[in-house]
C-alpha atoms as a PDB file:
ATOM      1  CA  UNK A   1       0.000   0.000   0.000  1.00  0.00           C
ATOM      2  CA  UNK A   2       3.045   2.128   0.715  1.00  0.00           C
ATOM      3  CA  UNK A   3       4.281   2.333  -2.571  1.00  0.00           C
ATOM      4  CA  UNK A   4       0.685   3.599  -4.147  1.00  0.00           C
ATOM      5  CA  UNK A   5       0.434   6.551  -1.858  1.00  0.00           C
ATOM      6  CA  UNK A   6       4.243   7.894  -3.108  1.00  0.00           C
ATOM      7  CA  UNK A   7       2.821   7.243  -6.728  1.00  0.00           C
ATOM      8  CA  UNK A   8       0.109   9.227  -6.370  1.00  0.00           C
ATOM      9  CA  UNK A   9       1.908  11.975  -4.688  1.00  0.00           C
ATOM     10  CA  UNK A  10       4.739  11.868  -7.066  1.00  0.00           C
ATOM     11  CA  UNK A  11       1.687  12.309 -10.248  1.00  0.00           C
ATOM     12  CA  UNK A  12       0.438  15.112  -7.911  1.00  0.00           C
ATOM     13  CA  UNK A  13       3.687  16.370  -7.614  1.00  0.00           C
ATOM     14  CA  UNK A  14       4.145  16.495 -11.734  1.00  0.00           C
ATOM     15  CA  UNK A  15       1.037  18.093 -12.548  1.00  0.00           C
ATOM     16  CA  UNK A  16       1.259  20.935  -9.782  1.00  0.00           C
ATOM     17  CA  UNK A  17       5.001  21.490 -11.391  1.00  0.00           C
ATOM     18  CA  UNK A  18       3.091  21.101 -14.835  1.00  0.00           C
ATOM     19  CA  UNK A  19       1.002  24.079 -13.871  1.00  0.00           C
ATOM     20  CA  UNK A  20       3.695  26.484 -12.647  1.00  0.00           C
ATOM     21  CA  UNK A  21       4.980  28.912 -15.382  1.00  0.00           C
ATOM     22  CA  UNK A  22       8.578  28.535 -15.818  1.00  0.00           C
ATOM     23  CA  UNK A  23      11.530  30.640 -17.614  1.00  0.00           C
ATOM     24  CA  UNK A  24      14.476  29.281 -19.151  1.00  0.00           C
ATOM     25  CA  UNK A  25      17.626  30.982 -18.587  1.00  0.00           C
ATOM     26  CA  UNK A  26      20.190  28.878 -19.798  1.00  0.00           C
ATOM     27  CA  UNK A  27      21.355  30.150 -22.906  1.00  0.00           C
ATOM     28  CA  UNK A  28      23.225  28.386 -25.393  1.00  0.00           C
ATOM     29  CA  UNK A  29      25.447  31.215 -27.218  1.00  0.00           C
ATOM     30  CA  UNK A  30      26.762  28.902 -30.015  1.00  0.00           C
ATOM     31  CA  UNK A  31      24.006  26.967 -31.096  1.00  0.00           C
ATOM     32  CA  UNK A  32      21.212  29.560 -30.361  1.00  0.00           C
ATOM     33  CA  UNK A  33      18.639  27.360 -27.834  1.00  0.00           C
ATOM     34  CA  UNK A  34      17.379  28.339 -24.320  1.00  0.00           C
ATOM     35  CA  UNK A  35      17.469  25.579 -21.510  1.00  0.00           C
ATOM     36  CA  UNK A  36      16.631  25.500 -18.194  1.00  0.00           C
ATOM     37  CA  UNK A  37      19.015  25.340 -15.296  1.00  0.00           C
ATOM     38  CA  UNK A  38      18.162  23.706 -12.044  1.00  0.00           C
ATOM     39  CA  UNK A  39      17.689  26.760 -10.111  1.00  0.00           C
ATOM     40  CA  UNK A  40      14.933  27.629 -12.810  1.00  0.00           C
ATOM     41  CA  UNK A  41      12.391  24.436 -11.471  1.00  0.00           C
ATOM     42  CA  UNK A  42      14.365  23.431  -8.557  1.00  0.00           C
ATOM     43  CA  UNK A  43      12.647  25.793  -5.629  1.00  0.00           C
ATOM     44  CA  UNK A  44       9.069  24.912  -7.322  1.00  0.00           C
ATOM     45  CA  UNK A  45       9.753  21.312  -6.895  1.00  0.00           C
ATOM     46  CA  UNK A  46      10.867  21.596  -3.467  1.00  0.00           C
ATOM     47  CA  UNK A  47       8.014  23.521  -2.530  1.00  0.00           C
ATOM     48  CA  UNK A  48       6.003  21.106  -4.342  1.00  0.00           C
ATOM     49  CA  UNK A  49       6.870  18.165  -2.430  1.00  0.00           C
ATOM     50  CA  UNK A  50       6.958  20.002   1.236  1.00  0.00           C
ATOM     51  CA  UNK A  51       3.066  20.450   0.329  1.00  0.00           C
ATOM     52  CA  UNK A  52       3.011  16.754  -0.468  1.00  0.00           C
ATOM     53  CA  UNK A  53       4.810  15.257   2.135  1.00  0.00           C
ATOM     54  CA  UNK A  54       8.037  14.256  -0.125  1.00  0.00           C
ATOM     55  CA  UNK A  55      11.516  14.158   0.132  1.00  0.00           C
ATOM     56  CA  UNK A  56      14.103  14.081  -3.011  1.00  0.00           C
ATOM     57  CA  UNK A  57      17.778  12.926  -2.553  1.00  0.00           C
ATOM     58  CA  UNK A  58      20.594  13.254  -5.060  1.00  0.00           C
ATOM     59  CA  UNK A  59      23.249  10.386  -4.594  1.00  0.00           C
ATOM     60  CA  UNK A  60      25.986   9.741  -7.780  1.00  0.00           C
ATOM     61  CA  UNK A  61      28.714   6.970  -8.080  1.00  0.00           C
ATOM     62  CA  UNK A  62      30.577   7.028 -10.787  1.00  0.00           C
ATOM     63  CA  UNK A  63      28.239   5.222 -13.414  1.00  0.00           C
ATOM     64  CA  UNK A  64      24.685   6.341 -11.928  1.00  0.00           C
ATOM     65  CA  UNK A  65      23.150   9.117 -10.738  1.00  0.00           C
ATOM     66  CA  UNK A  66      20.084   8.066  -8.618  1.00  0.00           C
ATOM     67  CA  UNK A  67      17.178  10.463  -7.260  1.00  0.00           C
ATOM     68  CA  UNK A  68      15.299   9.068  -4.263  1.00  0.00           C
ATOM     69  CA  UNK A  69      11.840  10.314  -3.840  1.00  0.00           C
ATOM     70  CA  UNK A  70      10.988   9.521  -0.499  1.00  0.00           C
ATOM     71  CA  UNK A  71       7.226   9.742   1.209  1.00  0.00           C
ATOM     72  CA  UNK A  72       8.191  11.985   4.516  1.00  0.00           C
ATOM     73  CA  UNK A  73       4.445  10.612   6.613  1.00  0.00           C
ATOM     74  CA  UNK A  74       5.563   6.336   5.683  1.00  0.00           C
ATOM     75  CA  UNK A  75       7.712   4.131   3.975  1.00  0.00           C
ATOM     76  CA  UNK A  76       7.474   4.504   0.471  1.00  0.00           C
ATOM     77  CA  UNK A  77      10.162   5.689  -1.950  1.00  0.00           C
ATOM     78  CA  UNK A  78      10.610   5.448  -5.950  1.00  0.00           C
ATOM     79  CA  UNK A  79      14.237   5.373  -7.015  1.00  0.00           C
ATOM     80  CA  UNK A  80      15.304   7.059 -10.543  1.00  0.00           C
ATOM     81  CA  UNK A  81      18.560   6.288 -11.755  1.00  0.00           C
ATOM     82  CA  UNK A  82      20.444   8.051 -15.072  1.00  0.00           C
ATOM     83  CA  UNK A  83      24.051   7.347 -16.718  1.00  0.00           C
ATOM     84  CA  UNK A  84      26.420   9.494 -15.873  1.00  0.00           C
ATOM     85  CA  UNK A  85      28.797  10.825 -18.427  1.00  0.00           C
ATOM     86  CA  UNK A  86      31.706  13.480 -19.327  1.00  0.00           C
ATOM     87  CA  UNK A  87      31.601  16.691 -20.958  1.00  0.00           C
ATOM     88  CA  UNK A  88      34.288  17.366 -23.338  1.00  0.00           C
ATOM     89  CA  UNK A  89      34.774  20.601 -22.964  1.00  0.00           C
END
């Protein structure tokens, strides 16, 4: 049952974030594109999940990054992992 309720607040969670008007102020000089940077959505989503009752955690090795999404009032928690990589630069 655990896992349900942090489903449902994580689909809460997207459409609230879905809702909020965002600007993207990354700008790409060379190749002409605007992008968002984290500080752009990050302080909505935190917000976002206080009102929920959620917790996200950032952990890396040197393959994976992993974001934990953690229910803050029981047990549940949904794990998303990505590939980490270089930038050549």
């Amino acid at each position: 049952m655990s896992d349900q309720v942090i489903y449902k607040k994580l689909q809460k969670a997207r459409v609230q974030l879905q809702r909020q008007t965002l600007n993207k102020s990354g700008k790409n000089k060379f190749a002409g594109y605007e992008y968002f940077e984290l500080s752009d959505f990050i302080p909505s989503v935190q917000m976002i999940f206080n009102d929920l009752g959620m917790c996200g955690m950032v952990s890396y090795t040197a393959d994976l990054a992993y974001l934990h999404v953690q229910d803050t009032d029981g047990p549940g928690c949904i794990t998303f992992t990505s590939p980490m990589s270089t930038a050549a630069l």
